[in-house]
C-alpha atoms as a PDB file:
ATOM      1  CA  UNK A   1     -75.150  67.766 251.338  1.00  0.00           C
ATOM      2  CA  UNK A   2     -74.396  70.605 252.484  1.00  0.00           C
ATOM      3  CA  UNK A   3     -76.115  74.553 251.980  1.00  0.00           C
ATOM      4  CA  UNK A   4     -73.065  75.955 249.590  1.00  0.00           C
ATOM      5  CA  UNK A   5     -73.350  72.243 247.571  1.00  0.00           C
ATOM      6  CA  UNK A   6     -77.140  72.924 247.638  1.00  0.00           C
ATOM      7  CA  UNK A   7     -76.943  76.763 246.318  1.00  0.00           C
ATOM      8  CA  UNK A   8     -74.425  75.361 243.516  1.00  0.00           C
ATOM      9  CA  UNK A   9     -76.787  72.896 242.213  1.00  0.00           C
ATOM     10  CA  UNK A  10     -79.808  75.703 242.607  1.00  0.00           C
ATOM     11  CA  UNK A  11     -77.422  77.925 240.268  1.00  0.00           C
ATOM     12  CA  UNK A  12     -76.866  75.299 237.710  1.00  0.00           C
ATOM     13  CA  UNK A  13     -80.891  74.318 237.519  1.00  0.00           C
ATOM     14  CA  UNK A  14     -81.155  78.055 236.942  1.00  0.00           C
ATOM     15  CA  UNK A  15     -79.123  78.066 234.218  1.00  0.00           C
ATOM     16  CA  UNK A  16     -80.618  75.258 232.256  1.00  0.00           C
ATOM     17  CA  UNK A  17     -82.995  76.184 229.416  1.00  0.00           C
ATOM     18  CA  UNK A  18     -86.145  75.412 229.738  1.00  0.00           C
ATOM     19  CA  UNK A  19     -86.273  72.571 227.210  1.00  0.00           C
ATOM     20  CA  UNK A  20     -84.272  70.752 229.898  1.00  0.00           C
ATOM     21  CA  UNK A  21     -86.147  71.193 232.342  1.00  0.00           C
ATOM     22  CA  UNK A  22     -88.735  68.635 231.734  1.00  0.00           C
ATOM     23  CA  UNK A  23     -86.190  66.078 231.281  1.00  0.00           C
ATOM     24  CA  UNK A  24     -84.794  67.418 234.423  1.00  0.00           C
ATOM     25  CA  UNK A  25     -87.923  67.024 236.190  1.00  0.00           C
ATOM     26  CA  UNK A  26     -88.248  63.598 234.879  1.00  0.00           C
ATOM     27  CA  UNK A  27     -84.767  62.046 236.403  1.00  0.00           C
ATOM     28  CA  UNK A  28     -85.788  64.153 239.649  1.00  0.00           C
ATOM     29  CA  UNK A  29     -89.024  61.766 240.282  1.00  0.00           C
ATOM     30  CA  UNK A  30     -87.151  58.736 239.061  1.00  0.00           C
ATOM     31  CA  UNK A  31     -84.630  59.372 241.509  1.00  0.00           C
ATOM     32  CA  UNK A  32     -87.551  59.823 244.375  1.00  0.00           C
ATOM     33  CA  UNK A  33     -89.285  56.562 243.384  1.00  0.00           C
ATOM     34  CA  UNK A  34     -85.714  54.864 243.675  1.00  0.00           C
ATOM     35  CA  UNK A  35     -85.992  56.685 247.556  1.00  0.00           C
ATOM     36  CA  UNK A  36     -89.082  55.623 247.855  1.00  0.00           C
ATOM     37  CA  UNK A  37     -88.672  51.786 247.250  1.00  0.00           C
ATOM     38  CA  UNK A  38     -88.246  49.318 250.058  1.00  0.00           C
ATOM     39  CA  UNK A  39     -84.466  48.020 249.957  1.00  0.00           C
ATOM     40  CA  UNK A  40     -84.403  44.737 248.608  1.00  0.00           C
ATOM     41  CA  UNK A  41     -82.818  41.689 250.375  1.00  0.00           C
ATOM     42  CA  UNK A  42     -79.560  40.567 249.696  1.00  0.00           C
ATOM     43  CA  UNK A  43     -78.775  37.458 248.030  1.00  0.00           C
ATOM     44  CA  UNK A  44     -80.727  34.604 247.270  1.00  0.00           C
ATOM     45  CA  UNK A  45     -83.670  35.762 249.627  1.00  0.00           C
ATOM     46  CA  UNK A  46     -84.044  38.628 246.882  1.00  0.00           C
ATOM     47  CA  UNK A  47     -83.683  36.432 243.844  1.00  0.00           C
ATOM     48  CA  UNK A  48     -86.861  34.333 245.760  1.00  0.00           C
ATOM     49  CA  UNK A  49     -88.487  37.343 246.571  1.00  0.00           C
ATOM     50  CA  UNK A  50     -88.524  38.603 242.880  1.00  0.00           C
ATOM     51  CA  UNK A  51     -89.571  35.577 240.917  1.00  0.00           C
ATOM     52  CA  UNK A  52     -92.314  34.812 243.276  1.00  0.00           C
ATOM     53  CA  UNK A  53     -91.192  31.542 244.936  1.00  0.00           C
ATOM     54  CA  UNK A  54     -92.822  30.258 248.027  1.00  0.00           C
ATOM     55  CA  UNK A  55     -95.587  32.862 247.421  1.00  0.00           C
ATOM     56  CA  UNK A  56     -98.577  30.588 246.602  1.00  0.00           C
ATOM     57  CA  UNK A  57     -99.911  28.217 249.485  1.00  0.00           C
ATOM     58  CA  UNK A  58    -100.118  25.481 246.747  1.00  0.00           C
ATOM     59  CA  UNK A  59     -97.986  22.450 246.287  1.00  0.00           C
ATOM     60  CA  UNK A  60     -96.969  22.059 242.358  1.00  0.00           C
ATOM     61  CA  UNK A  61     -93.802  19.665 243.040  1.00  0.00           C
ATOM     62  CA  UNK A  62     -96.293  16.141 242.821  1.00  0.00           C
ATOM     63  CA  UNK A  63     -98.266  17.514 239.422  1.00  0.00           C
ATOM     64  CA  UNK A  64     -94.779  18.210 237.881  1.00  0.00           C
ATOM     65  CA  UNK A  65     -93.605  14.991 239.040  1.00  0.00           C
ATOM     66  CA  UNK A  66     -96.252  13.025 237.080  1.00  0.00           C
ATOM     67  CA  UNK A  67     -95.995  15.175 233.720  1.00  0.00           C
ATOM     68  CA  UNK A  68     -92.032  14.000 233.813  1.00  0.00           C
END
């Protein structure tokens, strides 16, 4: 981005009223916690990653065996 893009989108904050700006400030620190985040893997490595798969050090596969 550059300055000019920057100074336009000072000017239009300015001319918000204030009841917006809360709401403004709000999607601003959304936006920086998206930033924030690690990116997440692609594919299936991030599917495994988010349902917590291969995390625990404990071997379930022969108790759900004998339940079947």
């Amino acid at each position: 981005m550059n300055s000019v893009e920057r100074q336009k989108l000072l000017e239009a904050v300015n001319t918000l009223p204030d009841e917006s700006l809360l709401e403004l400030a709000t999607f601003i620190d959304y936006l920086q916690y998206k930033v924030d985040q690690p990116k997440p893997k692609s594919g299936s490595d991030f599917l495994i990653s988010i349902a917590g798969l291969g995390a625990s050090d404990v071997d379930h596969t022969e108790a759900e065996s004998e339940k079947i």
